[in-house]
C-alpha atoms as a PDB file:
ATOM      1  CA  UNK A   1     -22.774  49.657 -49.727  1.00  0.00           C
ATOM      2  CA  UNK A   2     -20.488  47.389 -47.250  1.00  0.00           C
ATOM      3  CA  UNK A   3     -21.390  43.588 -46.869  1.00  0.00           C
ATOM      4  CA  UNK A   4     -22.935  42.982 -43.507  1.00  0.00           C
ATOM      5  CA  UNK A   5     -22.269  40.819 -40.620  1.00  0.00           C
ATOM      6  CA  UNK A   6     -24.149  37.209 -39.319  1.00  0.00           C
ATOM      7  CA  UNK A   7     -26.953  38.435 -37.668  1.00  0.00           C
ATOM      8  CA  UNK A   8     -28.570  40.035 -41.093  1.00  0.00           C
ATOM      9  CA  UNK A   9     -28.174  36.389 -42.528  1.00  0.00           C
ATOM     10  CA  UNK A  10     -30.135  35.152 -39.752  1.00  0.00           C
ATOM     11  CA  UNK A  11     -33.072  37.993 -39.793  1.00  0.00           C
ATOM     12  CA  UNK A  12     -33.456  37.440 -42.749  1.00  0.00           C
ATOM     13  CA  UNK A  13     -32.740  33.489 -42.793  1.00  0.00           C
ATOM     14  CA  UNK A  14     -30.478  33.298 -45.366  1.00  0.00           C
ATOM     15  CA  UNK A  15     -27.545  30.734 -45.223  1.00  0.00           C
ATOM     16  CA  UNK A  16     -24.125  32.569 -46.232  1.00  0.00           C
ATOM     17  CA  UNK A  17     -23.126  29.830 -48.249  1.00  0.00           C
ATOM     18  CA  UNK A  18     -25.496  30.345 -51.129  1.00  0.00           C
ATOM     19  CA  UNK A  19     -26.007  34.327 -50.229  1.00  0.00           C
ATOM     20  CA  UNK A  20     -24.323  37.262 -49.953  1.00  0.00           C
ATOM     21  CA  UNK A  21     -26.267  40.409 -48.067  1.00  0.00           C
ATOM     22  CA  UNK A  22     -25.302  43.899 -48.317  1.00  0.00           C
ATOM     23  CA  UNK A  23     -26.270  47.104 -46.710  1.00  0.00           C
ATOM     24  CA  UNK A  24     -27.258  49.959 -48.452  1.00  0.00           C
ATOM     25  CA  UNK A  25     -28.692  52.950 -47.973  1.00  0.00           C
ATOM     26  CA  UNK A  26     -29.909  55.440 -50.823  1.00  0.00           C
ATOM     27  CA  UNK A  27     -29.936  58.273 -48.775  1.00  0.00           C
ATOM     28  CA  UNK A  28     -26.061  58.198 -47.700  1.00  0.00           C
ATOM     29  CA  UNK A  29     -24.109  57.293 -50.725  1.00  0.00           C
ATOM     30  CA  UNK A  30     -21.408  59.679 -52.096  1.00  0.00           C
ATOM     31  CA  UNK A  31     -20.612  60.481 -55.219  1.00  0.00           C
ATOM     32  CA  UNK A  32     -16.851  60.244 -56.735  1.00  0.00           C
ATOM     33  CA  UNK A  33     -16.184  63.851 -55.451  1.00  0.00           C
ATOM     34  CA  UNK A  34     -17.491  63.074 -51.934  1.00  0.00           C
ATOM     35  CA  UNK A  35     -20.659  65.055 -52.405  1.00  0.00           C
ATOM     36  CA  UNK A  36     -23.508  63.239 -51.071  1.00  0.00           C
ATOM     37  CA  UNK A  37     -26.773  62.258 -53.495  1.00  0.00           C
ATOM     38  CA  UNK A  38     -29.781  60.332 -53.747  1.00  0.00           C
ATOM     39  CA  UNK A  39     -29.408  56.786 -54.832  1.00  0.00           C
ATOM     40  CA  UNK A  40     -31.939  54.600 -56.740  1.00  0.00           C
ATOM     41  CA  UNK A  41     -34.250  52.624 -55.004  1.00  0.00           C
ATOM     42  CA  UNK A  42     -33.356  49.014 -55.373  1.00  0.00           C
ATOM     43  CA  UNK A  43     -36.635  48.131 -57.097  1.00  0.00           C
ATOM     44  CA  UNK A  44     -36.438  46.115 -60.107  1.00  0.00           C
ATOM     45  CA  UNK A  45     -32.879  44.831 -59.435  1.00  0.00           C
ATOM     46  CA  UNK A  46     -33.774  41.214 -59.328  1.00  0.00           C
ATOM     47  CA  UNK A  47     -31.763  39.541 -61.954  1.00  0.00           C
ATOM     48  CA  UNK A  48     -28.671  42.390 -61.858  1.00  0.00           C
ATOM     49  CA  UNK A  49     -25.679  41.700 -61.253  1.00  0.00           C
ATOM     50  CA  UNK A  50     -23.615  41.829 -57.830  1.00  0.00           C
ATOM     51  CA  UNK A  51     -20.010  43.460 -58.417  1.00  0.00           C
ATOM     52  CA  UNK A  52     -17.171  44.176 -56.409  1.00  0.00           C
ATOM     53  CA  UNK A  53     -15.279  46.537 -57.435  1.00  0.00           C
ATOM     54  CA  UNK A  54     -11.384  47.323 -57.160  1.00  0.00           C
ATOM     55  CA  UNK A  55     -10.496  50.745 -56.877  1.00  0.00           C
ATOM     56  CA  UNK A  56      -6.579  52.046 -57.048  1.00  0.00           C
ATOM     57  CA  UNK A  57      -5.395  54.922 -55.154  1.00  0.00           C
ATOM     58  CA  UNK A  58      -7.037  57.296 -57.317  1.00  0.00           C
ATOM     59  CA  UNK A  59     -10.533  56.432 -56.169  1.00  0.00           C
ATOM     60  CA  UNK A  60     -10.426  55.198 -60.284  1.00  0.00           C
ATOM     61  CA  UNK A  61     -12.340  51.505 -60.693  1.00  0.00           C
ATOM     62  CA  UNK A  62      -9.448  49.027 -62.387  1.00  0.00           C
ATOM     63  CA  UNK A  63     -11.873  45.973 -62.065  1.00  0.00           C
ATOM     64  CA  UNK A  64     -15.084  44.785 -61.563  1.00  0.00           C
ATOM     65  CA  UNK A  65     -15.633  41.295 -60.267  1.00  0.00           C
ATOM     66  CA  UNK A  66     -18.620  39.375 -60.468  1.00  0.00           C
ATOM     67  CA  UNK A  67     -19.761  38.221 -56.978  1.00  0.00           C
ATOM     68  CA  UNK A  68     -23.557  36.907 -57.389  1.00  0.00           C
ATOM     69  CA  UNK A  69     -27.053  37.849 -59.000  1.00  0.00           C
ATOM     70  CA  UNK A  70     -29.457  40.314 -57.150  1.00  0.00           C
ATOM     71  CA  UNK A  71     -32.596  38.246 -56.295  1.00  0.00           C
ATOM     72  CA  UNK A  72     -34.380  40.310 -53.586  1.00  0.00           C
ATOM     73  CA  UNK A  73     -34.030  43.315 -51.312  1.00  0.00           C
ATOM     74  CA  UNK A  74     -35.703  44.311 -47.733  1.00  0.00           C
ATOM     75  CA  UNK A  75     -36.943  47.448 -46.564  1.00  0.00           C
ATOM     76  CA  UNK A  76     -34.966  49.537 -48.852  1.00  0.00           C
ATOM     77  CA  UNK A  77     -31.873  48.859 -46.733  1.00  0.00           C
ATOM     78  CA  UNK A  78     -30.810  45.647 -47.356  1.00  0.00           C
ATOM     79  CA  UNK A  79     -29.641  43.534 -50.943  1.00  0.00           C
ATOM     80  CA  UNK A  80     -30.047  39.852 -50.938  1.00  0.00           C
ATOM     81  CA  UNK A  81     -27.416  37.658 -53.810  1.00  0.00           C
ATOM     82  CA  UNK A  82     -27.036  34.449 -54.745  1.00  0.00           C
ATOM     83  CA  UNK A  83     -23.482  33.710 -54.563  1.00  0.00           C
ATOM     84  CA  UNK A  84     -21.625  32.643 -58.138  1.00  0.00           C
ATOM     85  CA  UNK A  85     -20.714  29.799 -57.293  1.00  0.00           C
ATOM     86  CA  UNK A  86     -24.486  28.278 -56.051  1.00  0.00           C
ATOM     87  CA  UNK A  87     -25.466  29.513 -59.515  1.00  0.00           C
ATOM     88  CA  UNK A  88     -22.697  27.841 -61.267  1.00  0.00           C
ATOM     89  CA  UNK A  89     -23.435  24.502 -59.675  1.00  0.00           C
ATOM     90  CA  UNK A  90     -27.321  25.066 -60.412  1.00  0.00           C
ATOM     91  CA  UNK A  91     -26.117  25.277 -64.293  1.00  0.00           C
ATOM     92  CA  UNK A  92     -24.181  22.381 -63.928  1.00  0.00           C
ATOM     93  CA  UNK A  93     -26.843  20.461 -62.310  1.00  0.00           C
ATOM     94  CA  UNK A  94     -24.333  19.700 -58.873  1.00  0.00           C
ATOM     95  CA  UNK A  95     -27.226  21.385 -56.981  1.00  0.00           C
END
């Protein structure tokens, strides 16, 4: 999963000031040891959360950091968030 350059935000005409949009592809992701496996399809991730993780030299996770809420994804390749912050400012009424 890598996060994706501007011309996915306009395809898919999301600004990237409310929305993050990330790659993936279930059929190329690796598993800790390098050993390639199936990944689940992103159905029924709407909701989920949107983490970035923080990985030492040990390819060990140390932190996970909230980026945004999953709210959508397209053609099985692509996963649509709504940044933190827009939904913090929704909560706080500053929409």
């Amino acid at each position: 999963m890598h996060y994706t350059d501007n011309s996915l935000y306009i395809k898919y005409n999301r600004p990237q000031k409310s929305h993050i949009i990330v790659q993936y592809n279930p059929k190329s992701t690796k598993n800790r040891s390098g050993r390639k496996h199936l990944a689940p399809h992103p159905h029924g991730i709407s909701g989920g959360p949107l983490f970035k993780a923080l990985i030492d030299n040990k390819d060990e996770v140390i932190l996970l950091i909230l980026e945004g809420l999953l709210i959508e994804w397209k053609d099985s390749r692509v996963i649509v968030a709504t940044k933190k912050s827009k939904i913090r400012e929704f909560i706080e009424g500053k929409q």
